[in-house]
C-alpha atoms as a PDB file:
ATOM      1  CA  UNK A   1     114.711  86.063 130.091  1.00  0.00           C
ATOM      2  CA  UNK A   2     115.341  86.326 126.337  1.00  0.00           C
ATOM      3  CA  UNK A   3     118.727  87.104 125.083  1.00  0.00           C
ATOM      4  CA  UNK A   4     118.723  89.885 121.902  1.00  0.00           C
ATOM      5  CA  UNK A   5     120.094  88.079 118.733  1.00  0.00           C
ATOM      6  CA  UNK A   6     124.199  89.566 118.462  1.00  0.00           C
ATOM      7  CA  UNK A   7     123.056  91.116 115.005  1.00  0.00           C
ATOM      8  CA  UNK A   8     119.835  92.679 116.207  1.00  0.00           C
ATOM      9  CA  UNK A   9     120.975  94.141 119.435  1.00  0.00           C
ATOM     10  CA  UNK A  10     122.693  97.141 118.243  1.00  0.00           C
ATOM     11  CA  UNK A  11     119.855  98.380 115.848  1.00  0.00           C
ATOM     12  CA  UNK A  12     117.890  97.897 119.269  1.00  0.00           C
ATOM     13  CA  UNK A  13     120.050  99.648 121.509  1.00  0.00           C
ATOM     14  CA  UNK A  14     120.102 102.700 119.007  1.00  0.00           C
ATOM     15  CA  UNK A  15     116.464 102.791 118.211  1.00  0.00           C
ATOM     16  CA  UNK A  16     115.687 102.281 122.415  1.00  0.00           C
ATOM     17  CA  UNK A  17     118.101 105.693 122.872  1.00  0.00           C
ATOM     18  CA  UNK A  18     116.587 107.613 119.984  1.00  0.00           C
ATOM     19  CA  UNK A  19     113.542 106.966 121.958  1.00  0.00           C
ATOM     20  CA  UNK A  20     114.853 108.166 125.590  1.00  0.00           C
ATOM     21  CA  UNK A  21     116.256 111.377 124.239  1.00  0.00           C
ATOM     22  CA  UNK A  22     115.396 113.885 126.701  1.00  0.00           C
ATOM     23  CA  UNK A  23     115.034 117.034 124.171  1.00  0.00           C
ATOM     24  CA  UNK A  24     118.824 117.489 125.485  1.00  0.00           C
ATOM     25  CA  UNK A  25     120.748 115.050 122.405  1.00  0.00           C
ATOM     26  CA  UNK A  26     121.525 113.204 125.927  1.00  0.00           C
ATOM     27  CA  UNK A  27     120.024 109.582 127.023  1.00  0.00           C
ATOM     28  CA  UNK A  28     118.268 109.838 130.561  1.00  0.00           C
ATOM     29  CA  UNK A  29     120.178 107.819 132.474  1.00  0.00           C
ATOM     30  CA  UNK A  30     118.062 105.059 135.081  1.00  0.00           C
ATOM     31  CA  UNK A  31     121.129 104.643 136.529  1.00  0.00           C
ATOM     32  CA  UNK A  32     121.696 107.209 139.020  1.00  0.00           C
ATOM     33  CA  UNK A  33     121.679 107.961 141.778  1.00  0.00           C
ATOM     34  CA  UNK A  34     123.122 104.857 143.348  1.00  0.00           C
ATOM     35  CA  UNK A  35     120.901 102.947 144.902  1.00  0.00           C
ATOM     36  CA  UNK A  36     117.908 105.340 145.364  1.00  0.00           C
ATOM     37  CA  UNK A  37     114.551 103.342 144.912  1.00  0.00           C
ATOM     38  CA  UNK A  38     112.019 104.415 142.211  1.00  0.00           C
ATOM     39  CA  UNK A  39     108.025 105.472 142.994  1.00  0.00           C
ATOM     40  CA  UNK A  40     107.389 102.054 142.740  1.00  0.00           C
ATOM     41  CA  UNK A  41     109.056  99.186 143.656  1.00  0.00           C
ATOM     42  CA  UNK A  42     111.293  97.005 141.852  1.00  0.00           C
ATOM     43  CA  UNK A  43     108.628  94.265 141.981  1.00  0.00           C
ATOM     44  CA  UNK A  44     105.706  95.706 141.381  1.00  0.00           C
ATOM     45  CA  UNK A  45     103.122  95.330 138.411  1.00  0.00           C
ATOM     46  CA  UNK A  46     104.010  98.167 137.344  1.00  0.00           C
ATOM     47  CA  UNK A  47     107.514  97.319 136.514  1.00  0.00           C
ATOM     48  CA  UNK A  48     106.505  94.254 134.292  1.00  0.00           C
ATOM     49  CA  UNK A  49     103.748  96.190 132.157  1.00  0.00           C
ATOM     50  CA  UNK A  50     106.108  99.174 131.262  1.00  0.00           C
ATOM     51  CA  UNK A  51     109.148  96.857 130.215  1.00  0.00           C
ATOM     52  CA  UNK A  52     107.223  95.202 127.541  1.00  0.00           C
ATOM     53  CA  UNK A  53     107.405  97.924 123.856  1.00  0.00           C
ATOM     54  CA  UNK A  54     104.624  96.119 122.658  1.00  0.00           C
ATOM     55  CA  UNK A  55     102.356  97.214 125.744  1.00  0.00           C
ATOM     56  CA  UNK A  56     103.257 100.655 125.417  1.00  0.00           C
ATOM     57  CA  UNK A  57     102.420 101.180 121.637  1.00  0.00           C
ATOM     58  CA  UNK A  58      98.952  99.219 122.045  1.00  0.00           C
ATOM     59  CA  UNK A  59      98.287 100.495 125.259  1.00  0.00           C
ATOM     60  CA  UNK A  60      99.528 104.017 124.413  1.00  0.00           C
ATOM     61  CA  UNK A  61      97.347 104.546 121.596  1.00  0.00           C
ATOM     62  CA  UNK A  62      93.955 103.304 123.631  1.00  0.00           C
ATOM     63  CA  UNK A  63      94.674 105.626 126.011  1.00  0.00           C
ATOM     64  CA  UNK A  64      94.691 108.289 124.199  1.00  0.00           C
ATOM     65  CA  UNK A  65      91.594 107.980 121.987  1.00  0.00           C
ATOM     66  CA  UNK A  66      89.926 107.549 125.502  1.00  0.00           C
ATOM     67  CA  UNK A  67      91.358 110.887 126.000  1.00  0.00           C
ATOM     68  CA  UNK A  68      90.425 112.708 123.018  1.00  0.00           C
ATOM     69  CA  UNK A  69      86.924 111.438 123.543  1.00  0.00           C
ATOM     70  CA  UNK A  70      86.464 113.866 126.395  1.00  0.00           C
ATOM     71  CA  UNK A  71      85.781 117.258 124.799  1.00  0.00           C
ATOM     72  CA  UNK A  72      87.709 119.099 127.314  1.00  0.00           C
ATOM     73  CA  UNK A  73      90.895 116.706 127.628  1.00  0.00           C
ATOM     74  CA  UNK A  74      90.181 116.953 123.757  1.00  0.00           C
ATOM     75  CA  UNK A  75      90.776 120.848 123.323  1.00  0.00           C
ATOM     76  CA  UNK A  76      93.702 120.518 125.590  1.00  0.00           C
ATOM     77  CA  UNK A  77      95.715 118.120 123.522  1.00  0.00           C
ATOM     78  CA  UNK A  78      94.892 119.157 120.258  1.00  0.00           C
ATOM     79  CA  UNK A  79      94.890 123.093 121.087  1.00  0.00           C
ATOM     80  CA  UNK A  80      98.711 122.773 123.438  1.00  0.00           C
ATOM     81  CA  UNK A  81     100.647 120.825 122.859  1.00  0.00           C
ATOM     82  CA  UNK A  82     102.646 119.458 119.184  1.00  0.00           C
ATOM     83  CA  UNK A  83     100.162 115.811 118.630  1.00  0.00           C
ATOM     84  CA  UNK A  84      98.948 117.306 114.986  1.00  0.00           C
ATOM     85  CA  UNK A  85     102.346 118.954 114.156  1.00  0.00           C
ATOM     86  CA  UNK A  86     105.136 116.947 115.443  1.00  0.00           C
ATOM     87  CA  UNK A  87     103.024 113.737 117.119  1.00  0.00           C
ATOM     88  CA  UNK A  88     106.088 111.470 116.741  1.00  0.00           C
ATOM     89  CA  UNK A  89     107.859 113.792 119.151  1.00  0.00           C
ATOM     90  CA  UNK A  90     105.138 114.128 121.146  1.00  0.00           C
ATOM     91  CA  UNK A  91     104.607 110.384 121.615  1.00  0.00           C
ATOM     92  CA  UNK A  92     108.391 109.538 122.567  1.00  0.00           C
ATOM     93  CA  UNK A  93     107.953 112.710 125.243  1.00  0.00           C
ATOM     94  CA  UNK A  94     104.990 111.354 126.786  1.00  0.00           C
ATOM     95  CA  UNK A  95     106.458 107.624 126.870  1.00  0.00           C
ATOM     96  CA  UNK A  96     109.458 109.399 128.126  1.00  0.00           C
ATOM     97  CA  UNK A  97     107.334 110.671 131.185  1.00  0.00           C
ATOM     98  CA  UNK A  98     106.192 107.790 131.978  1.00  0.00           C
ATOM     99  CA  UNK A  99     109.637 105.564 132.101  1.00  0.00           C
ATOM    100  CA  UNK A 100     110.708 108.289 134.138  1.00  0.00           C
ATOM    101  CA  UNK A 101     107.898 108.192 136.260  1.00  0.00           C
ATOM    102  CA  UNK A 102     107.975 104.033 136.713  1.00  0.00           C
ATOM    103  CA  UNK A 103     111.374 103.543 136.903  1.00  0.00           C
ATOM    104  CA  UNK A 104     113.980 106.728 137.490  1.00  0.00           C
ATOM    105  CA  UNK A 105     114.927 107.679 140.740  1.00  0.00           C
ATOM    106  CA  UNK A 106     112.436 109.355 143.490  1.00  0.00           C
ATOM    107  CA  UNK A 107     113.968 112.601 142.890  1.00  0.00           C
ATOM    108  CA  UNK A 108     114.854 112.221 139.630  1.00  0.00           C
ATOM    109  CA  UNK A 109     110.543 111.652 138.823  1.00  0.00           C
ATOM    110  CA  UNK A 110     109.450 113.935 141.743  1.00  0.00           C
ATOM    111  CA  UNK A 111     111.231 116.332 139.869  1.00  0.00           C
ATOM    112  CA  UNK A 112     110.304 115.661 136.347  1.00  0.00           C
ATOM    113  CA  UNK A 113     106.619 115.518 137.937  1.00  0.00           C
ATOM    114  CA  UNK A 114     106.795 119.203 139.585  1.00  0.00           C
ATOM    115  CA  UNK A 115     108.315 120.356 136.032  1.00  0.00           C
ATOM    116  CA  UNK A 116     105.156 118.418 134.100  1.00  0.00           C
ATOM    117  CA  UNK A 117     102.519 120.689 136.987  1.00  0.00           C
ATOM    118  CA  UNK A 118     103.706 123.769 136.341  1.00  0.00           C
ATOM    119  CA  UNK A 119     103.295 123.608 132.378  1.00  0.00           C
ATOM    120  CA  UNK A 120      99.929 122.250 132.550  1.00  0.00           C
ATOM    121  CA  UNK A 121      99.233 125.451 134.373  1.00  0.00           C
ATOM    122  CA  UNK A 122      99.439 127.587 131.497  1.00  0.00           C
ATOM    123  CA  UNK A 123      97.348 125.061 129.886  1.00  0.00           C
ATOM    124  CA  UNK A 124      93.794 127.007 129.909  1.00  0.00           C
ATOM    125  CA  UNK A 125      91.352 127.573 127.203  1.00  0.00           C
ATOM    126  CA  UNK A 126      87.859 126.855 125.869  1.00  0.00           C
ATOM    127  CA  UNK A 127      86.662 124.535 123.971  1.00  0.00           C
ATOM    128  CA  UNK A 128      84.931 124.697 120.458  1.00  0.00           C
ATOM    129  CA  UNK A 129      81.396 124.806 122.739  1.00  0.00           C
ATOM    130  CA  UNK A 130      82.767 127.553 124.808  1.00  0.00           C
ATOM    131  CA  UNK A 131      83.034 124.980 128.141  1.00  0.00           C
ATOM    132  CA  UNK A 132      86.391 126.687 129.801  1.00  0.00           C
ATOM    133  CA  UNK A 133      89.109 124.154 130.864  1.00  0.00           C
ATOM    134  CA  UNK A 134      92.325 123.717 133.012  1.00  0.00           C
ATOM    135  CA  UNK A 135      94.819 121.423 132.353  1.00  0.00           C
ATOM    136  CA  UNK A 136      95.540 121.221 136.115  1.00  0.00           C
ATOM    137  CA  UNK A 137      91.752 120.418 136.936  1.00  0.00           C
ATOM    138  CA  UNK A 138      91.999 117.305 139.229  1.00  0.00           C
ATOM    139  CA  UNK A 139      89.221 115.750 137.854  1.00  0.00           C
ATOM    140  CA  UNK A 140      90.392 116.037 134.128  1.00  0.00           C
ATOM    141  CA  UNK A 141      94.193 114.643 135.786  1.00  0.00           C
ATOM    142  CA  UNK A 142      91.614 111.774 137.359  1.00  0.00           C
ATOM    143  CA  UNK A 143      90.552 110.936 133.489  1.00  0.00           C
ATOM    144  CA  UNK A 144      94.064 111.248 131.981  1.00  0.00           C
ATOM    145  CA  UNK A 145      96.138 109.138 134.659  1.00  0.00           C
ATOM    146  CA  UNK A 146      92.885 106.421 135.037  1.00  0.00           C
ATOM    147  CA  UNK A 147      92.968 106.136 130.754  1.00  0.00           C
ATOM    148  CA  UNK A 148      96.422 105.800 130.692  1.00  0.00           C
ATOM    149  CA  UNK A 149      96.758 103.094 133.242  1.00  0.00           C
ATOM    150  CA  UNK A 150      94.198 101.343 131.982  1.00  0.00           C
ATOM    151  CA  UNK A 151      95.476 101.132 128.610  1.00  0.00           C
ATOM    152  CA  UNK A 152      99.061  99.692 129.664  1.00  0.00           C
ATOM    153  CA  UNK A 153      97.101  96.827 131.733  1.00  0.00           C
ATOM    154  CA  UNK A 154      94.417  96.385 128.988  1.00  0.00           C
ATOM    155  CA  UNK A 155      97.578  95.529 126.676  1.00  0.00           C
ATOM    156  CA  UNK A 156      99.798  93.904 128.771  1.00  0.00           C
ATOM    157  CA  UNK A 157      96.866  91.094 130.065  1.00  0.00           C
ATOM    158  CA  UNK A 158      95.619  91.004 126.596  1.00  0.00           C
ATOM    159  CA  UNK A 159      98.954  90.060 124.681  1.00  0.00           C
ATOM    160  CA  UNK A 160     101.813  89.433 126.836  1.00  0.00           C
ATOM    161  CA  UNK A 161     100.425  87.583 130.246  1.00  0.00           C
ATOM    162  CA  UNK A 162      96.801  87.586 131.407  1.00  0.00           C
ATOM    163  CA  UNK A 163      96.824  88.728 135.081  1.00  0.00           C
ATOM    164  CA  UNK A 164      94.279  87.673 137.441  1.00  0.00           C
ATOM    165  CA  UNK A 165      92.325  89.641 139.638  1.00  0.00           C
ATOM    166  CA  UNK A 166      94.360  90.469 142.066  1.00  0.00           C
ATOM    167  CA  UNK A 167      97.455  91.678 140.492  1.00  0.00           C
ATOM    168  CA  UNK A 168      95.064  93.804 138.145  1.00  0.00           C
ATOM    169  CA  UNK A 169      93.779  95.453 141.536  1.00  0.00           C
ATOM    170  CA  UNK A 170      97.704  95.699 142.532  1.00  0.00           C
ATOM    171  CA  UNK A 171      98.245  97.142 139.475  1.00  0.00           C
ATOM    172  CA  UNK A 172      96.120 100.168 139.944  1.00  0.00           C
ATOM    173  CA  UNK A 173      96.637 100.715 143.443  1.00  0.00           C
ATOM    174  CA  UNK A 174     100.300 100.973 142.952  1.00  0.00           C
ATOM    175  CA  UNK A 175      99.608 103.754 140.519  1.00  0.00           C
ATOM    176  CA  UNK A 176      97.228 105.897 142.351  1.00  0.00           C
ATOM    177  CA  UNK A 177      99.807 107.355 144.538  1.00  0.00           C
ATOM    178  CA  UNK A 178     101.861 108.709 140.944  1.00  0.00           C
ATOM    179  CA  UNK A 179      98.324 109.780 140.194  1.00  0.00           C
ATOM    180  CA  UNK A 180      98.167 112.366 143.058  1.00  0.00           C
ATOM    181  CA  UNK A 181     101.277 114.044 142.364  1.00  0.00           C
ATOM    182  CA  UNK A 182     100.636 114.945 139.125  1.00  0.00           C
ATOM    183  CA  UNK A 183      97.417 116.257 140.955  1.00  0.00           C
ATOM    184  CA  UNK A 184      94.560 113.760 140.193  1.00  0.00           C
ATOM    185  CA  UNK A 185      93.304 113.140 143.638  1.00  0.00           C
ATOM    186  CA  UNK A 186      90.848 110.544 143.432  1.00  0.00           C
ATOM    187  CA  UNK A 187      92.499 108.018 140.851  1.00  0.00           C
ATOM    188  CA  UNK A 188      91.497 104.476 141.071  1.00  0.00           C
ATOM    189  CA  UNK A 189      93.068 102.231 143.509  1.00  0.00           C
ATOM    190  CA  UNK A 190      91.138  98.927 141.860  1.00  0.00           C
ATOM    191  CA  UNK A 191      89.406  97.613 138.976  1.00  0.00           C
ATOM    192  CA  UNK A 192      86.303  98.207 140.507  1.00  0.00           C
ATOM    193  CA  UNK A 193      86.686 101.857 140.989  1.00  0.00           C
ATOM    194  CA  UNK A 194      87.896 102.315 136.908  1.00  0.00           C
ATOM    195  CA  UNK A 195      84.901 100.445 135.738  1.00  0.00           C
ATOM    196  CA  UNK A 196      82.716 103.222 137.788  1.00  0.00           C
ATOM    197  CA  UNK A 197      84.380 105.898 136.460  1.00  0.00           C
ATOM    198  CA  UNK A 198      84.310 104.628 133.281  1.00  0.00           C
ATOM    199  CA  UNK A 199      80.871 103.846 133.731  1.00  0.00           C
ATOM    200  CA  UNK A 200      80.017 107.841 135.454  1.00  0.00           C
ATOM    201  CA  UNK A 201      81.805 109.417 132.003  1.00  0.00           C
ATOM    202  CA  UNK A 202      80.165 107.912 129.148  1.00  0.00           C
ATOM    203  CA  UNK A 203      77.772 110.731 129.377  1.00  0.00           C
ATOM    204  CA  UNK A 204      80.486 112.739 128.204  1.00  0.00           C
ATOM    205  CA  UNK A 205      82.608 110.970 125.954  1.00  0.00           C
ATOM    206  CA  UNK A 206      81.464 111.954 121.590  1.00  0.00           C
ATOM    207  CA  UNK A 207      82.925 111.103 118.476  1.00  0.00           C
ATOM    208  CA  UNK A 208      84.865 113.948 116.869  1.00  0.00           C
ATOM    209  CA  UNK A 209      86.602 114.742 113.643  1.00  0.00           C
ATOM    210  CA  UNK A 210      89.516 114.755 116.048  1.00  0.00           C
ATOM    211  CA  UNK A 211      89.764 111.345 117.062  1.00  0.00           C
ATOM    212  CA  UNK A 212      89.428 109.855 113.304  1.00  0.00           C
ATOM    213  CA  UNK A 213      92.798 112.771 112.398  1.00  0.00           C
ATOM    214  CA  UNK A 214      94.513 110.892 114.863  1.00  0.00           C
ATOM    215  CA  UNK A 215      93.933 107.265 114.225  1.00  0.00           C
ATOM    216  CA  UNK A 216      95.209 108.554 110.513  1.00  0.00           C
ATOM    217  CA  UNK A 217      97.911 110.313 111.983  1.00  0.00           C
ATOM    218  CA  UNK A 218      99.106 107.258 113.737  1.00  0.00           C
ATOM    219  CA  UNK A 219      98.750 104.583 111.192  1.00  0.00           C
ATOM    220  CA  UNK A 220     100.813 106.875 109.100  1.00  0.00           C
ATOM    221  CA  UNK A 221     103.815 107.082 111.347  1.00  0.00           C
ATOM    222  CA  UNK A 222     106.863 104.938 111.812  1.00  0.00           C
ATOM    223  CA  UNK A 223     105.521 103.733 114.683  1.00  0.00           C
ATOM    224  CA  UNK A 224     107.701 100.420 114.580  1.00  0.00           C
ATOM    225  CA  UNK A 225     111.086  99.679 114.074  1.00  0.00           C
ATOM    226  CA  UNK A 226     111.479  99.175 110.026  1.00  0.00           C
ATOM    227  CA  UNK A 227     110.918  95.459 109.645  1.00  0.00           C
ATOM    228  CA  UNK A 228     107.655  96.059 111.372  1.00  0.00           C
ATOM    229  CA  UNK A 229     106.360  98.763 109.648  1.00  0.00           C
ATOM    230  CA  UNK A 230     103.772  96.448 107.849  1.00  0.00           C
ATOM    231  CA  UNK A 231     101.876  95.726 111.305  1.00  0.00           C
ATOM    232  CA  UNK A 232     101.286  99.436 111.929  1.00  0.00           C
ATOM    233  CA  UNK A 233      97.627  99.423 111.024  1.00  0.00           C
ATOM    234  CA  UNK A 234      97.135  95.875 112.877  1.00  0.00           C
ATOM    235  CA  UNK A 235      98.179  97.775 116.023  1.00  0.00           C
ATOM    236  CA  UNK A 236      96.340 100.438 115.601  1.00  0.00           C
ATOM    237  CA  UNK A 237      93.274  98.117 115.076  1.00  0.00           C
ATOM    238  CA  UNK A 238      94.047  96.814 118.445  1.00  0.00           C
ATOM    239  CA  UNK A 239      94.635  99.811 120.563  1.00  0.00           C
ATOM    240  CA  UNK A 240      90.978 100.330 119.427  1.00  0.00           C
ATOM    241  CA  UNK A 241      89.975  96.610 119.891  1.00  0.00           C
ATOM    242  CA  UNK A 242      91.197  97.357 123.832  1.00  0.00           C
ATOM    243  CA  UNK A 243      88.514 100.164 124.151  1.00  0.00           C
ATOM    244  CA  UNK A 244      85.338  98.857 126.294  1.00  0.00           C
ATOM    245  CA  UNK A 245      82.766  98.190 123.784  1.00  0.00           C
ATOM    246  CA  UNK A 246      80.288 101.015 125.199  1.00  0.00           C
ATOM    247  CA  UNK A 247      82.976 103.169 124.435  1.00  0.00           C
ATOM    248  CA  UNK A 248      83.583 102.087 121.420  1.00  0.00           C
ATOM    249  CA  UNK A 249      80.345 101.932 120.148  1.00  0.00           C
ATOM    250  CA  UNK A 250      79.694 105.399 121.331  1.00  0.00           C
ATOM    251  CA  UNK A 251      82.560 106.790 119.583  1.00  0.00           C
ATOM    252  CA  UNK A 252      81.339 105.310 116.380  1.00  0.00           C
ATOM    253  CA  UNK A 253      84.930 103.016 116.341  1.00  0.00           C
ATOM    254  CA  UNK A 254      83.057  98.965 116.064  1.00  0.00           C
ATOM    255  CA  UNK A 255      84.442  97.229 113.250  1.00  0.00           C
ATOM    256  CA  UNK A 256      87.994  98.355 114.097  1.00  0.00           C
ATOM    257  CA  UNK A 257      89.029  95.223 116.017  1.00  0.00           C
ATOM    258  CA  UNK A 258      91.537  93.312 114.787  1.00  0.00           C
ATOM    259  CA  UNK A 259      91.044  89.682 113.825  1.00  0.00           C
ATOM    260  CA  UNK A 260      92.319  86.346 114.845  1.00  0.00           C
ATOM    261  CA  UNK A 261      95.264  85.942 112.579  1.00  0.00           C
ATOM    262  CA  UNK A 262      96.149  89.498 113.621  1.00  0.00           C
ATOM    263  CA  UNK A 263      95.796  89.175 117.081  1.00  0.00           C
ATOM    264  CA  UNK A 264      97.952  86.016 117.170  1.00  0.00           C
ATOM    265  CA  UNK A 265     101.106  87.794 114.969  1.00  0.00           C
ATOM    266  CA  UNK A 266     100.522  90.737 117.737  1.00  0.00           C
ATOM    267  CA  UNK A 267     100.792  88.315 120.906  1.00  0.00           C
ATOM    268  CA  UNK A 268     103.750  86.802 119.282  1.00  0.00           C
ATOM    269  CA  UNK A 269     105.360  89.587 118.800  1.00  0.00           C
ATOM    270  CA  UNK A 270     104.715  91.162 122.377  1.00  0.00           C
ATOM    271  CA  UNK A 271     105.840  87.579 124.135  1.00  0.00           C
ATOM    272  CA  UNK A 272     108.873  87.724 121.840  1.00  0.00           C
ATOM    273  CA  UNK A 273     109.650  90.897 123.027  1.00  0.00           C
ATOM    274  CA  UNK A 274     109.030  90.299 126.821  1.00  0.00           C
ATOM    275  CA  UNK A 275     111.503  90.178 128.931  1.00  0.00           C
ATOM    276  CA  UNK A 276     114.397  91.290 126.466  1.00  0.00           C
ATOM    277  CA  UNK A 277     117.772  91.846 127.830  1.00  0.00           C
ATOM    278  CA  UNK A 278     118.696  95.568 126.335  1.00  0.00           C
ATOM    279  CA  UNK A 279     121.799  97.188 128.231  1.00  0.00           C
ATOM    280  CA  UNK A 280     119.738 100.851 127.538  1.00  0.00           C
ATOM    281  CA  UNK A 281     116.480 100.001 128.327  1.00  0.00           C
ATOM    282  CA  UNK A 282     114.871 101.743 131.743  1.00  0.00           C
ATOM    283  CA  UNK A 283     114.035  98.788 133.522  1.00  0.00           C
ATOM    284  CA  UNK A 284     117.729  97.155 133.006  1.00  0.00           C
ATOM    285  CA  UNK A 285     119.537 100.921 133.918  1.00  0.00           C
ATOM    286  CA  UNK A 286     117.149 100.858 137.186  1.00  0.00           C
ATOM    287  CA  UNK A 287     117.469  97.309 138.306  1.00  0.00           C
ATOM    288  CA  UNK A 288     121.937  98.203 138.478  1.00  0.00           C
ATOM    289  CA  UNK A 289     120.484 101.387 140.190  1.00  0.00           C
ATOM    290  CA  UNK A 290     118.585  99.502 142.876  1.00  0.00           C
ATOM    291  CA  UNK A 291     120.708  96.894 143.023  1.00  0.00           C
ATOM    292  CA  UNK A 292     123.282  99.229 144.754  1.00  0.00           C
ATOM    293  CA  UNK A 293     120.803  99.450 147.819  1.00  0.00           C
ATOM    294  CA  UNK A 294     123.142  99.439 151.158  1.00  0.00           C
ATOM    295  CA  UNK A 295     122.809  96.079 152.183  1.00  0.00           C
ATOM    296  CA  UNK A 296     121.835  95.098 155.644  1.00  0.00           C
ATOM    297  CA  UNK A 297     125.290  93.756 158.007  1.00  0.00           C
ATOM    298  CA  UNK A 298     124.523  90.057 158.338  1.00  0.00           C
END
């Protein structure tokens, strides 16, 4: 794997903990307990696509647009929780969640998970059409947890490593387990089954004024560390390039791809960044964690 430049790595290090700041002014720590294994294993899928920053910006933002398409997941955000007030916060929190999630301990995530169910229970309302909606509704956690995983893989295969067919079908089957505990029951376990529920919800997906506030919001923030800041709108243009194109055309977002030259400076950037050795960052705390498995008397 690459090494970090000496001169880069401590800018890194300090941006990575800014970023894993738990609300508390402490790091989480991937580290303990000693030897306990995460949700998924060490060498999953799963484990390769969350490690790479460039997958989770790209990938991050598709996901969410898929969610705000969906007038009830829509309402939910946008009404609850602090996306249009404080959406920088909001972002690291979420991307928090899911490091947690993929990489901490199994009670360290089972725990975090239980905490995540109990809020989205006092996440009820209506939306602008007067349609009433739970957060905890399994079949608005089936959209959520099937958006978000799809975005990760969408990025990951499309700038870091294409993956065939079978480790794409891994990749999803490893995550519908996660999926039910945060309560969506019937998440995909393979391609196949995304691409029909993508295919059964397109009745149901709109454009809103919604989704265009947050592409705005988001090329707007400081997304990227500062050097980078001048590729914010290129990545944007991609999370939206990632979007199947029936989606995209029906949420009135074609034209948006980014273009060749962009899309090469975006998978050189991701490859660059895949794989890099940084003391703080979740996958390197939980590999020392696993690594401290009992091993078996020879």
């Amino acid at each position: 794997m690459p090494s970090v430049p000496t001169f880069l790595k401590p800018r890194l290090e300090n941006l990575l903990r800014s970023q894993l700041d738990d609300g508390s002014g402490r790091m989480m720590d991937f580290t303990q307990p000693a030897g306990e294994p995460a949700l998924v294993a060490a060498d999953s899928i799963s484990w390769r696509v969350f490690a790479n920053p460039v997958t989770l910006v790209i990938g991050g933002i598709t996901a969410v647009l898929l969610e705000l398409a969906e007038p009830k997941v829509r309402s939910g955000v946008w009404d609850h929780t602090t996306f249009r007030t404080d959406p920088l916060k909001r972002m690291r929190r979420t991307g928090l969640a899911a490091m947690v999630t993929v990489y901490g301990a199994r009670s360290q995530a089972t725990r975090m998970i239980s905490g995540v169910r109990r809020m989205h229970e006092q996440v009820r309302g209506t939306t602008p059409e007067g349609v009433p909606y739970e957060a905890n509704d399994p079949e608005l956690l089936r959209w959520v947890h099937a958006t978000a995983a799809f975005g990760f893989l969408e990025a990951y295969h499309h700038y870091v490593t294409p993956l065939d067919q079978a480790g794409r079908d891994r990749y999803y089957a490893e995550g519908a387990p996660i999926s039910r505990l945060y309560g969506a029951e019937t998440a995909p376990v393979s391609e196949d089954e995304l691409r029909e529920l993508f295919s059964g919800m397109l009745h149901r997906l709109e454009p809103s004024g919604i989704l265009s506030e947050f592409i705005g919001i988001m090329e707007s923030l400081p997304l990227l560390p500062r050097p980078l800041r001048r590729f914010n709108r290129i990545f944007i243009s991609a999370s939206v390039g990632l979007l199947p194109p029936d989606i995209r055309m029906k949420l009135g977002l074609c034209g948006r791809s980014p273009s060749a030259a962009a899309t090469r400076v975006l998978r050189f950037l991701a490859r660059q960044a895949e794989g890099l050795e940084l003391d703080s960052s979740p996958i390197m705390q939980a590999r020392r964690r696993v690594d401290d498995l009992p091993r078996n008397p020879a």
